[in-house]
C-alpha atoms as a PDB file:
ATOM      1  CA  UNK A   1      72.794   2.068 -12.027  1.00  0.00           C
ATOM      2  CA  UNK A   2      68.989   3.256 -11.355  1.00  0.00           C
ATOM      3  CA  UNK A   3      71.123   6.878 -11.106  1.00  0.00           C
ATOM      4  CA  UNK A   4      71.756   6.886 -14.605  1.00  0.00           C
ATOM      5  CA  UNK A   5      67.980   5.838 -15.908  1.00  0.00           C
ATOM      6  CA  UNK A   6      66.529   8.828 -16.092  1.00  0.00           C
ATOM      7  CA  UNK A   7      69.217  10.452 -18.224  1.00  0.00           C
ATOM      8  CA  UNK A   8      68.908   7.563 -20.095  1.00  0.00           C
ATOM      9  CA  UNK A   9      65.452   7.679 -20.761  1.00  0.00           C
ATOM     10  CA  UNK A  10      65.440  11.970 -21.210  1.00  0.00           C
ATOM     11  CA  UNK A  11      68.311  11.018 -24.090  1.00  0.00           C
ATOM     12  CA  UNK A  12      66.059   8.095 -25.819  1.00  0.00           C
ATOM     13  CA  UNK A  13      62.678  10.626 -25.899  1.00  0.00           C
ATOM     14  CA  UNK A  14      65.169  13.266 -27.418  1.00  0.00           C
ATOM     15  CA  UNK A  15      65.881  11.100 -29.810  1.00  0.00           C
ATOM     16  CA  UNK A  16      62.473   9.468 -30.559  1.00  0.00           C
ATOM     17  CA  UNK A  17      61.412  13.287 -31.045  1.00  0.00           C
ATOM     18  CA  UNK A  18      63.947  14.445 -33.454  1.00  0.00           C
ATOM     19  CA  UNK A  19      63.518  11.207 -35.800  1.00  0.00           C
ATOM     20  CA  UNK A  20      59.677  12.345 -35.270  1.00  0.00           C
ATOM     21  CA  UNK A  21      60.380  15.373 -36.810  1.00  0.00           C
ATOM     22  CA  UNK A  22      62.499  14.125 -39.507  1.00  0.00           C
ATOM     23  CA  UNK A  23      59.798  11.782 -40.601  1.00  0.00           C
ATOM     24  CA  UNK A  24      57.091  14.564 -40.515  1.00  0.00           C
ATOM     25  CA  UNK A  25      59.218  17.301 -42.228  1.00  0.00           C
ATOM     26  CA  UNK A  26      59.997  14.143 -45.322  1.00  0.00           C
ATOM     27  CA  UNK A  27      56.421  13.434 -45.414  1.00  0.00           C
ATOM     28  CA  UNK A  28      55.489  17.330 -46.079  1.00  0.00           C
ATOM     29  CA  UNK A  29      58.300  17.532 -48.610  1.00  0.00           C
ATOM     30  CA  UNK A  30      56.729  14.047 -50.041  1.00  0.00           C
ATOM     31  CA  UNK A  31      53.597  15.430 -50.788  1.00  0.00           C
ATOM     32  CA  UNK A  32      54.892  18.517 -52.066  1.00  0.00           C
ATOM     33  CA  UNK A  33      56.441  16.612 -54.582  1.00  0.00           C
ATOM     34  CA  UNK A  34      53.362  14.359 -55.529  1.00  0.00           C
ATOM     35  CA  UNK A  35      51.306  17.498 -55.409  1.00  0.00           C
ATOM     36  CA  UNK A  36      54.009  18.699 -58.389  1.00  0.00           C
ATOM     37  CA  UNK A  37      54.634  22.100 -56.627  1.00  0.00           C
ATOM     38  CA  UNK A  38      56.731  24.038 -54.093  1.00  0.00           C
ATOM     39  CA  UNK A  39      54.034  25.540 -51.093  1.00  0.00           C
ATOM     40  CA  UNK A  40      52.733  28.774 -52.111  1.00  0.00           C
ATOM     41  CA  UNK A  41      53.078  28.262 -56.036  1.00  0.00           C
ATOM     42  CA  UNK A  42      49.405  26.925 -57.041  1.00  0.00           C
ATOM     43  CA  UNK A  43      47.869  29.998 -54.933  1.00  0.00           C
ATOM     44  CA  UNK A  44      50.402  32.145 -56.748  1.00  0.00           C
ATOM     45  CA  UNK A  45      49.350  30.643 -60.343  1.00  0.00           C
ATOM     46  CA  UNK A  46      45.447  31.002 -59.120  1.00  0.00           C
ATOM     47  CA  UNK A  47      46.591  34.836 -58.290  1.00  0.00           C
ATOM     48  CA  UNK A  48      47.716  35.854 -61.119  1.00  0.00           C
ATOM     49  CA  UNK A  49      45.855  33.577 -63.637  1.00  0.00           C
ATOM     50  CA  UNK A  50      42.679  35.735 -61.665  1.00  0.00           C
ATOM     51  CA  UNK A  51      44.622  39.274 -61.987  1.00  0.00           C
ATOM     52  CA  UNK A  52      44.927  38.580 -65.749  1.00  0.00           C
ATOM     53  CA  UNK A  53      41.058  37.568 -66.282  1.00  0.00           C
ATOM     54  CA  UNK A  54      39.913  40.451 -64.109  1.00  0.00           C
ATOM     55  CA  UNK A  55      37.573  40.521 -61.370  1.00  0.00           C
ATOM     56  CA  UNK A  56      33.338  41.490 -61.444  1.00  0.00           C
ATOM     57  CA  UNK A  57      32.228  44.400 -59.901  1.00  0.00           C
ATOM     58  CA  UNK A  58      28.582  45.001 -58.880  1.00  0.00           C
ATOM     59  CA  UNK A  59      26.529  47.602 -56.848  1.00  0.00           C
ATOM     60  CA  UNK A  60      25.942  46.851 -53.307  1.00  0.00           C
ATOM     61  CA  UNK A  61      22.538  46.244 -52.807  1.00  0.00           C
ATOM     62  CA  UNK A  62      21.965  46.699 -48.899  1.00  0.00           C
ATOM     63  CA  UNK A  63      22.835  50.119 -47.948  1.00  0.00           C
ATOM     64  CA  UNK A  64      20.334  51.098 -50.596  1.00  0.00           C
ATOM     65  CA  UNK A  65      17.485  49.190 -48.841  1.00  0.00           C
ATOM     66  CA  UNK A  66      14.890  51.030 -46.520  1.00  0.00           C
ATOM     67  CA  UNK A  67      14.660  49.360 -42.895  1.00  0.00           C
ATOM     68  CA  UNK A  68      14.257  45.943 -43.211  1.00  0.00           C
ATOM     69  CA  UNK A  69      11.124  44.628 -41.181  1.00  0.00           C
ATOM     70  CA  UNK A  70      11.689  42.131 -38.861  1.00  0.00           C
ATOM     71  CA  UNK A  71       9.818  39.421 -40.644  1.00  0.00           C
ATOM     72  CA  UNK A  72      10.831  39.975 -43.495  1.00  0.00           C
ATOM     73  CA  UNK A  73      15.045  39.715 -42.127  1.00  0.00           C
ATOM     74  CA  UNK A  74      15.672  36.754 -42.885  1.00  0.00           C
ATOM     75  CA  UNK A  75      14.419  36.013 -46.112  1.00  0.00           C
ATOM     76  CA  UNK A  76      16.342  39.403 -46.956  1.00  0.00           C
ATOM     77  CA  UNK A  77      19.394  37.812 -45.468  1.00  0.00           C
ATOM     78  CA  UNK A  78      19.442  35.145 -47.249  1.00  0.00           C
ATOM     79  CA  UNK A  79      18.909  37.144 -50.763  1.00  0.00           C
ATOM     80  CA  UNK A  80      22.101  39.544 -49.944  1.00  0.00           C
ATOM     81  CA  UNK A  81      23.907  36.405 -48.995  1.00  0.00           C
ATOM     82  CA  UNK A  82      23.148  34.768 -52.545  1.00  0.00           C
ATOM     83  CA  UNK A  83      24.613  38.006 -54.222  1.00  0.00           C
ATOM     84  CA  UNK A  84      27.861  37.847 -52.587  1.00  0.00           C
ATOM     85  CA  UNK A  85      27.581  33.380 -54.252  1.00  0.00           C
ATOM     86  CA  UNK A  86      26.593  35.172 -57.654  1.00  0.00           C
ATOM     87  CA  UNK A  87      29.367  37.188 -57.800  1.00  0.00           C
ATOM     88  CA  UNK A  88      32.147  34.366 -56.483  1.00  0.00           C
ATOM     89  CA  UNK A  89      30.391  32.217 -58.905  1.00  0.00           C
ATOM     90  CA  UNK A  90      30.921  34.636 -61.595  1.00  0.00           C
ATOM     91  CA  UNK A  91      34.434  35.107 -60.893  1.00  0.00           C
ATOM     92  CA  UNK A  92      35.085  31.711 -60.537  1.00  0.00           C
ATOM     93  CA  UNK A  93      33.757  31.091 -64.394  1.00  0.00           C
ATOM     94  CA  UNK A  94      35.470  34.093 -65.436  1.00  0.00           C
ATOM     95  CA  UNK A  95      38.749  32.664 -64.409  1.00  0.00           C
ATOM     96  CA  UNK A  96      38.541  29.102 -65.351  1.00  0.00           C
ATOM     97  CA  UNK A  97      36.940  30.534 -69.620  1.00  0.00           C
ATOM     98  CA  UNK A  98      39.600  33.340 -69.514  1.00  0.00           C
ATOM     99  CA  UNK A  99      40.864  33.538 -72.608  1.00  0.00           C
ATOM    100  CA  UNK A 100      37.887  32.064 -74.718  1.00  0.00           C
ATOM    101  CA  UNK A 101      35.068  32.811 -77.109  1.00  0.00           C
ATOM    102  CA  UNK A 102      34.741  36.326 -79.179  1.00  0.00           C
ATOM    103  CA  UNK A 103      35.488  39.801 -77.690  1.00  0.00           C
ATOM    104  CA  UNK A 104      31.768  39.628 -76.328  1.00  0.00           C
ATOM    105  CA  UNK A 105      32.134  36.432 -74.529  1.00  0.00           C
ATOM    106  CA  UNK A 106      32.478  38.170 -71.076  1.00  0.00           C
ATOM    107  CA  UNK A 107      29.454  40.037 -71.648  1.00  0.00           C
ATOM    108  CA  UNK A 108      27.716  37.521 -72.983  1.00  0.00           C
ATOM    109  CA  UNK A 109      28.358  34.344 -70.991  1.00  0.00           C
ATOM    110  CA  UNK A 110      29.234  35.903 -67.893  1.00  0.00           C
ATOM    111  CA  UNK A 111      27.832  39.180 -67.211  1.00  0.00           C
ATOM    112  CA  UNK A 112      24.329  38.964 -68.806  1.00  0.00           C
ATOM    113  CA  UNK A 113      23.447  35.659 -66.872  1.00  0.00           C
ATOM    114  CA  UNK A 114      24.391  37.283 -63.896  1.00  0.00           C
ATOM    115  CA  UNK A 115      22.404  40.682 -63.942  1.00  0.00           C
ATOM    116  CA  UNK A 116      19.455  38.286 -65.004  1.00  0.00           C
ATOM    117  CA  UNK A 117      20.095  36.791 -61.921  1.00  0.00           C
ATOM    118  CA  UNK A 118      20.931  39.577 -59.653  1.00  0.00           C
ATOM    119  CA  UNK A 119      17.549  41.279 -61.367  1.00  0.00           C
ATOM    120  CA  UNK A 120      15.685  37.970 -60.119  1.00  0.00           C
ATOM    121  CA  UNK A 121      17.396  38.355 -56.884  1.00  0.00           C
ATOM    122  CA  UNK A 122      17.005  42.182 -55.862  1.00  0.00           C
ATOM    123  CA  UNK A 123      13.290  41.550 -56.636  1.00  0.00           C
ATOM    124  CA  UNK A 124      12.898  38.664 -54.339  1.00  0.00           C
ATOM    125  CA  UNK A 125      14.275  41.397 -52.151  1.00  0.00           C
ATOM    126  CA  UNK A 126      11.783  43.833 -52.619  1.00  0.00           C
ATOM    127  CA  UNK A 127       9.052  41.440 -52.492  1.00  0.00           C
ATOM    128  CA  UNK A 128       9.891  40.236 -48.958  1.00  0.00           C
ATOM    129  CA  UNK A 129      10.190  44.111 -47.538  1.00  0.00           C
ATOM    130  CA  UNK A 130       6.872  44.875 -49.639  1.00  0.00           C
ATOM    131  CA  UNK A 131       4.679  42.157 -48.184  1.00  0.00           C
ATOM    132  CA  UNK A 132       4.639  43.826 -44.813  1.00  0.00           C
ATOM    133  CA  UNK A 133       6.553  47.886 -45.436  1.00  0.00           C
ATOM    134  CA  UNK A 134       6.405  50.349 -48.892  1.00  0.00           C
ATOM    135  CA  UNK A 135       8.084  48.196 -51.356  1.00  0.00           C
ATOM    136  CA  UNK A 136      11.572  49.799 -52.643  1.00  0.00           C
ATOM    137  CA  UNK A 137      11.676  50.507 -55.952  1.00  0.00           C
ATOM    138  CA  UNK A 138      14.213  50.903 -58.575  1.00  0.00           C
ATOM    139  CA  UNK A 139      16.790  48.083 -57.120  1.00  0.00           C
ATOM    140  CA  UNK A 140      16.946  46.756 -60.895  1.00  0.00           C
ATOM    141  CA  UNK A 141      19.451  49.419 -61.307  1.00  0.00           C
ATOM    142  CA  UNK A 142      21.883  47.872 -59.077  1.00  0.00           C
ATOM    143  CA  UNK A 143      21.644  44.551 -61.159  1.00  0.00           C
ATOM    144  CA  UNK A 144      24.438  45.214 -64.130  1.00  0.00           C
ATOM    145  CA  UNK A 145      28.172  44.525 -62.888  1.00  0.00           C
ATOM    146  CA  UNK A 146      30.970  45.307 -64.640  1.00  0.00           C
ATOM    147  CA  UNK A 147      34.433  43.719 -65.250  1.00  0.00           C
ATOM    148  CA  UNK A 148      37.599  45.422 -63.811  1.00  0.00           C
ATOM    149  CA  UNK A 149      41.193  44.720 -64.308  1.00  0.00           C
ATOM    150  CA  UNK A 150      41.593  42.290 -67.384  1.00  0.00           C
ATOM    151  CA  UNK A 151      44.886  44.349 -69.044  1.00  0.00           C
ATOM    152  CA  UNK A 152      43.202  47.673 -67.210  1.00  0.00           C
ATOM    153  CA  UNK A 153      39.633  47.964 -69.437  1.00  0.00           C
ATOM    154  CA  UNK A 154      36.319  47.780 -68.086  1.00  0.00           C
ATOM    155  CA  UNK A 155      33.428  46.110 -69.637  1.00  0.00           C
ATOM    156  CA  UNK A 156      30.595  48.081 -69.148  1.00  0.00           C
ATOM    157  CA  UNK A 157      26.712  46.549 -69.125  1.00  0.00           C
ATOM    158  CA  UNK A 158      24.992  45.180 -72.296  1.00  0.00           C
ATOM    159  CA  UNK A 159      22.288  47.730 -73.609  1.00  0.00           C
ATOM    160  CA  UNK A 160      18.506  46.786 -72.596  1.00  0.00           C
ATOM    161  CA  UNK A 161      16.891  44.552 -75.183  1.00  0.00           C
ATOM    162  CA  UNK A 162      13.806  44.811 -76.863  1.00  0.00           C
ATOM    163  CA  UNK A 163      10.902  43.203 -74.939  1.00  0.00           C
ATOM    164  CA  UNK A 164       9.592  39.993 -76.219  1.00  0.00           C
ATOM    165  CA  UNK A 165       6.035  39.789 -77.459  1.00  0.00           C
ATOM    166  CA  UNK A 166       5.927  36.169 -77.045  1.00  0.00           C
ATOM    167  CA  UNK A 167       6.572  33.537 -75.190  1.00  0.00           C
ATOM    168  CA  UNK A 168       6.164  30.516 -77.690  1.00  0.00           C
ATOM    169  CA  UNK A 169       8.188  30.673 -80.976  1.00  0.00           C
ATOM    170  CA  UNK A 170      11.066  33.247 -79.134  1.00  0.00           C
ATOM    171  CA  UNK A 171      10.826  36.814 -79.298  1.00  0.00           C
ATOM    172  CA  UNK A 172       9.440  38.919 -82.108  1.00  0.00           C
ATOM    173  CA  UNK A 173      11.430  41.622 -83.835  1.00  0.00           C
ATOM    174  CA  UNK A 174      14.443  39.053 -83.957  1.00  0.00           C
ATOM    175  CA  UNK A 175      17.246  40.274 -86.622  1.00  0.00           C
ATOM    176  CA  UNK A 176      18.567  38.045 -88.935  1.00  0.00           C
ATOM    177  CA  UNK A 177      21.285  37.187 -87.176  1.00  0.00           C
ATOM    178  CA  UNK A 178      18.909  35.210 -84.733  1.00  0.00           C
ATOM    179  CA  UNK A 179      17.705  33.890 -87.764  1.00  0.00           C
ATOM    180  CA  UNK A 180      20.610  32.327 -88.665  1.00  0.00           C
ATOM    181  CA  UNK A 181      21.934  31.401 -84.961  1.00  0.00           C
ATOM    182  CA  UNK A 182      18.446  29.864 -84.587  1.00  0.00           C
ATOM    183  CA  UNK A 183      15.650  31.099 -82.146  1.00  0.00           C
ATOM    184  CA  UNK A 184      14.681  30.223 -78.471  1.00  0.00           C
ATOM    185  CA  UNK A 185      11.154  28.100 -78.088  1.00  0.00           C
ATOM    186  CA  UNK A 186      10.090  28.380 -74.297  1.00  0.00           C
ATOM    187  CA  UNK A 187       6.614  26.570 -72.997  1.00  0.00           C
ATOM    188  CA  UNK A 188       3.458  29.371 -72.726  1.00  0.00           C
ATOM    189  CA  UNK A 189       2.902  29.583 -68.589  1.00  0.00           C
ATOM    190  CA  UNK A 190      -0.085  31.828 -69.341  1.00  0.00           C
ATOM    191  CA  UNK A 191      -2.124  29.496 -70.647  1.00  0.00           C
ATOM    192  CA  UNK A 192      -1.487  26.660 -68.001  1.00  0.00           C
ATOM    193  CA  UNK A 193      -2.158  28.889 -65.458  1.00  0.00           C
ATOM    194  CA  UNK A 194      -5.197  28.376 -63.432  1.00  0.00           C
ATOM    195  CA  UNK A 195      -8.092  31.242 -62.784  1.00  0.00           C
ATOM    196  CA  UNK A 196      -5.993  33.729 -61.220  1.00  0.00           C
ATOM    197  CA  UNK A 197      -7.358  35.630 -58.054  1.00  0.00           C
ATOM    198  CA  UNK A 198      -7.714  39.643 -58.818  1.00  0.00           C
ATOM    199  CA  UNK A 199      -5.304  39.886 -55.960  1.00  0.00           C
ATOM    200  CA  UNK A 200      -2.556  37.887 -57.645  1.00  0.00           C
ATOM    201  CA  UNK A 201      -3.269  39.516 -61.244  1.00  0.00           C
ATOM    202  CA  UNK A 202      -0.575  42.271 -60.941  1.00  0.00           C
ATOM    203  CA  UNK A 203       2.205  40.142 -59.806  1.00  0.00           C
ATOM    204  CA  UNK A 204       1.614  37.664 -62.097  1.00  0.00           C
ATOM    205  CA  UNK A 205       1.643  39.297 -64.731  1.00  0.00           C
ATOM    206  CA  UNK A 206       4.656  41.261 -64.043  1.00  0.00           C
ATOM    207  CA  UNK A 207       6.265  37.706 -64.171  1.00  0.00           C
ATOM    208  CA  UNK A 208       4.198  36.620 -67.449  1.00  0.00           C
ATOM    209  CA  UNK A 209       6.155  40.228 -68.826  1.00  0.00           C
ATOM    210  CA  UNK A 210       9.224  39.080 -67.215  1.00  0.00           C
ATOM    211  CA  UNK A 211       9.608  35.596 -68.593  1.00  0.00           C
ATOM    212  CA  UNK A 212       9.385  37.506 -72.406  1.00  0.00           C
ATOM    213  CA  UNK A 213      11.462  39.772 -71.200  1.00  0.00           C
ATOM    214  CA  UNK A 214      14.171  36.580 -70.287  1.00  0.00           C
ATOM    215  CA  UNK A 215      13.546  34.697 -73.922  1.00  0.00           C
ATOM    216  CA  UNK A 216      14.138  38.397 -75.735  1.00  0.00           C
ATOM    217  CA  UNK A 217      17.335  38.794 -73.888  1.00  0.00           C
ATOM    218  CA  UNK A 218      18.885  35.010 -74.814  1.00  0.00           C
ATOM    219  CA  UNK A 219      17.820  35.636 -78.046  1.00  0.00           C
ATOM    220  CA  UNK A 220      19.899  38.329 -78.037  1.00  0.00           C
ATOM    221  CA  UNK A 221      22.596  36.524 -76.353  1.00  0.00           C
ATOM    222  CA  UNK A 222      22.083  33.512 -78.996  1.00  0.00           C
ATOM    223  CA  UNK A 223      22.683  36.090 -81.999  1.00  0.00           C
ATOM    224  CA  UNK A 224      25.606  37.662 -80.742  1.00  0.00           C
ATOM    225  CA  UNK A 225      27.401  34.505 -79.653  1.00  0.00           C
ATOM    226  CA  UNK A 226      26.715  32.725 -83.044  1.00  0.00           C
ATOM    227  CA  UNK A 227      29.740  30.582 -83.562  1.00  0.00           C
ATOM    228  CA  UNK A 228      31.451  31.015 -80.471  1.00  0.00           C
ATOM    229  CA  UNK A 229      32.162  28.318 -77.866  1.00  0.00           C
ATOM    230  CA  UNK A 230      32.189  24.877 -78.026  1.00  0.00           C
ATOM    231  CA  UNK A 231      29.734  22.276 -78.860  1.00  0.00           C
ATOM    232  CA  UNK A 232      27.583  22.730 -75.748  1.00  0.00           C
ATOM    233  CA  UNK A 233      27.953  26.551 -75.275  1.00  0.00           C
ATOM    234  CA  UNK A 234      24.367  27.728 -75.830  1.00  0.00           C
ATOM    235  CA  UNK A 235      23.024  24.777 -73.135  1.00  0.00           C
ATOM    236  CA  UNK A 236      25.823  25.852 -70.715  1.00  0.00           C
ATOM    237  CA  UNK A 237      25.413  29.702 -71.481  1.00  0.00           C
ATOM    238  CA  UNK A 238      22.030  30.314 -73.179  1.00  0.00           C
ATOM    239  CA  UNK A 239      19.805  27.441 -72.144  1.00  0.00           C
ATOM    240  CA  UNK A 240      20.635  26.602 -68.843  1.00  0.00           C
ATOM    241  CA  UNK A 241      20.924  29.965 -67.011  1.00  0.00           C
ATOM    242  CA  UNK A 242      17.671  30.998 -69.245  1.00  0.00           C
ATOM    243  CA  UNK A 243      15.817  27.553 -67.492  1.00  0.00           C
ATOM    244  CA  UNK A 244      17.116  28.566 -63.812  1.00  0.00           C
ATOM    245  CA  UNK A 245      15.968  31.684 -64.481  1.00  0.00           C
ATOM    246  CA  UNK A 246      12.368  31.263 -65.629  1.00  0.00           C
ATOM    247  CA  UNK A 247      11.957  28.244 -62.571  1.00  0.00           C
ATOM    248  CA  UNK A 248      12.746  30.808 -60.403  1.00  0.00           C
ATOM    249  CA  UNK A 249      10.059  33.200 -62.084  1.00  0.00           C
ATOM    250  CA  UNK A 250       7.859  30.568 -62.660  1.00  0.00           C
ATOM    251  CA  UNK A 251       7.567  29.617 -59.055  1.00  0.00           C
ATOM    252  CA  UNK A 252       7.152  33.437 -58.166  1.00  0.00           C
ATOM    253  CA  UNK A 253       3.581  33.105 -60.254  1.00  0.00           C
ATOM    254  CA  UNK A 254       2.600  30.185 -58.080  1.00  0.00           C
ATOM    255  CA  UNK A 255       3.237  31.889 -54.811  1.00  0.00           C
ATOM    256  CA  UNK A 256       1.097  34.478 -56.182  1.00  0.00           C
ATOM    257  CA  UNK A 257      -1.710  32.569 -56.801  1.00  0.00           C
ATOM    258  CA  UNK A 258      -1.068  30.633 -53.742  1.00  0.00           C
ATOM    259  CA  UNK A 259      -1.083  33.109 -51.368  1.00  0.00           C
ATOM    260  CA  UNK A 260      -5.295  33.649 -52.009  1.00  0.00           C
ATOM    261  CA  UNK A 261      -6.057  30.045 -54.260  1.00  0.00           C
ATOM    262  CA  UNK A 262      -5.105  26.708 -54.640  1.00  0.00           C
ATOM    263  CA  UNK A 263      -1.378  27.073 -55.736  1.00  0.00           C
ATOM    264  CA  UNK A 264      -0.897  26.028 -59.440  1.00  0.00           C
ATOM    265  CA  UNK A 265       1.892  22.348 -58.837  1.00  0.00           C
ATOM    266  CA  UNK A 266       4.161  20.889 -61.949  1.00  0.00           C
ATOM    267  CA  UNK A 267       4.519  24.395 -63.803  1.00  0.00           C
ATOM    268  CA  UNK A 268       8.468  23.649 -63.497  1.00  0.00           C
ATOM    269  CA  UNK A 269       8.112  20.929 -66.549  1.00  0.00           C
ATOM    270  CA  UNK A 270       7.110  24.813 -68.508  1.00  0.00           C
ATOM    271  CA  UNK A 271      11.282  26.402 -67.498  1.00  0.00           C
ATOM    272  CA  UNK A 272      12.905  24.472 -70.043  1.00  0.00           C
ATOM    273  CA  UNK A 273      13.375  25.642 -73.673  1.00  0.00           C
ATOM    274  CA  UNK A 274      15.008  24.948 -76.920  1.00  0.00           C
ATOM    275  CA  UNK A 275      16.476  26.288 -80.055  1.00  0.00           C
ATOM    276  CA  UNK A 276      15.000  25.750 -83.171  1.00  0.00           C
ATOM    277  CA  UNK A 277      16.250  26.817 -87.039  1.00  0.00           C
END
């Protein structure tokens, strides 16, 4: 009798293993079936939904940069890192809009927002290496991406726009197709600026030139999109990247000033702007 235990007890974990296994294979065919799919099939619809909207191509920024100093790494780092996030972002929009808005939509919505913030980016860049090495120059170049695939074209870079001449009231020089689409109103920094140190002057205002520079271009972006979208396209695509953008320029002025005076606090409430007929 106590013999024939142990075969008895080898035979019962058999068993209790296979029913184990039978439970565990219905419970992955169960949620299969809730998740509405066969395995595989919602990374194959992803695939190909992203082969038919194309994928963003942009320079690479680090083998053109000089030696990096050492304290200067890891803010670096962290810039090149947040180019690689710019461009999965990008991708990621340009799959989940594909198909929508005008023939300029891509450029437009997608690619102009991002060289504005590559531009922003690559200058951080620079910035870091210049503070303590020769700063490089002429990274802006590496800013414009382009889109590859999409039916086999290639969307090449918008053209430059015309600088801004001011930063209240939108740009001047507008066409009258801004007119019509309306016309960006951005808070003046300049004038809430404190005294700024002659050491600071250059820098800031290279970033006074730049923020014109950012309510010229969604201007532009506001004219040639008139019409498309839906009903909160030019917050999503105009307003909002055009607010991240001059917070990020913005708080470049008050590092400035910082760095030799007291820093300038609450010029943030100056990055958001609106349109106006």
């Amino acid at each position: 009798m106590s013999r024939a235990l142990p075969k008895y007890n080898k035979r019962r974990v058999v068993m209790i293993g296979g029913a184990s296994a039978v439970v565990l294979s219905a419970a992955v065919i169960a949620g299969s079936a809730l998740a509405g799919e066969t395995p595989g099939k919602g990374a194959t619809n992803a695939t190909t939904k992203a082969a038919a909207a194309g994928t963003v191509n942009c320079p690479a920024v680090a083998p053109s940069l000089p030696a990096v100093p050492a304290s200067a790494k890891a803010e670096v780092d962290r810039n090149l890192a947040l180019l690689n996030t710019q461009i999965a972002e990008a991708n990621k929009r340009l799959v989940d809009t594909a198909g929508q808005g005008g023939p300029n939509f891509v450029q437009n919505a997608i690619l102009g927002p991002l060289k504005d913030k590559r531009v922003a980016t690559v200058n951080r860049i620079a910035t870091a290496i210049g503070r303590t090495a020769a700063k490089p120059q002429g990274l802006d170049a590496l800013a414009p991406c382009t889109l590859d695939g999409a039916g086999g074209a290639a969307t090449g870079s918008a053209a430059p726009s015309a600088p801004a001449t001011a930063q209240a009231g939108g740009a001047a020089g507008d066409t009258g197709a801004a007119t019509a689409a309306g016309a960006i109103t951005c808070p003046d920094v300049a004038s809430q600026l404190p005294a700024v140190p002659a050491s600071a002057k250059a820098e800031v205002d290279r970033n006074l030139a730049l923020l014109n520079t950012q309510i010229a271009e969604a201007n532009t972006r506001l004219a040639d999109t008139a019409g498309q979208g839906g009903p909160n396209f030019v917050q999503n695509a105009i307003l909002g990247p055009l607010k991240d953008k001059r917070t990020s320029t913005i708080d470049r002025i008050a590092i400035s000033i910082g760095r030799t005076a007291a820093k300038p606090t609450g010029l943030d409430s100056l990055a958001a702007c609106t349109v106006t007929q």
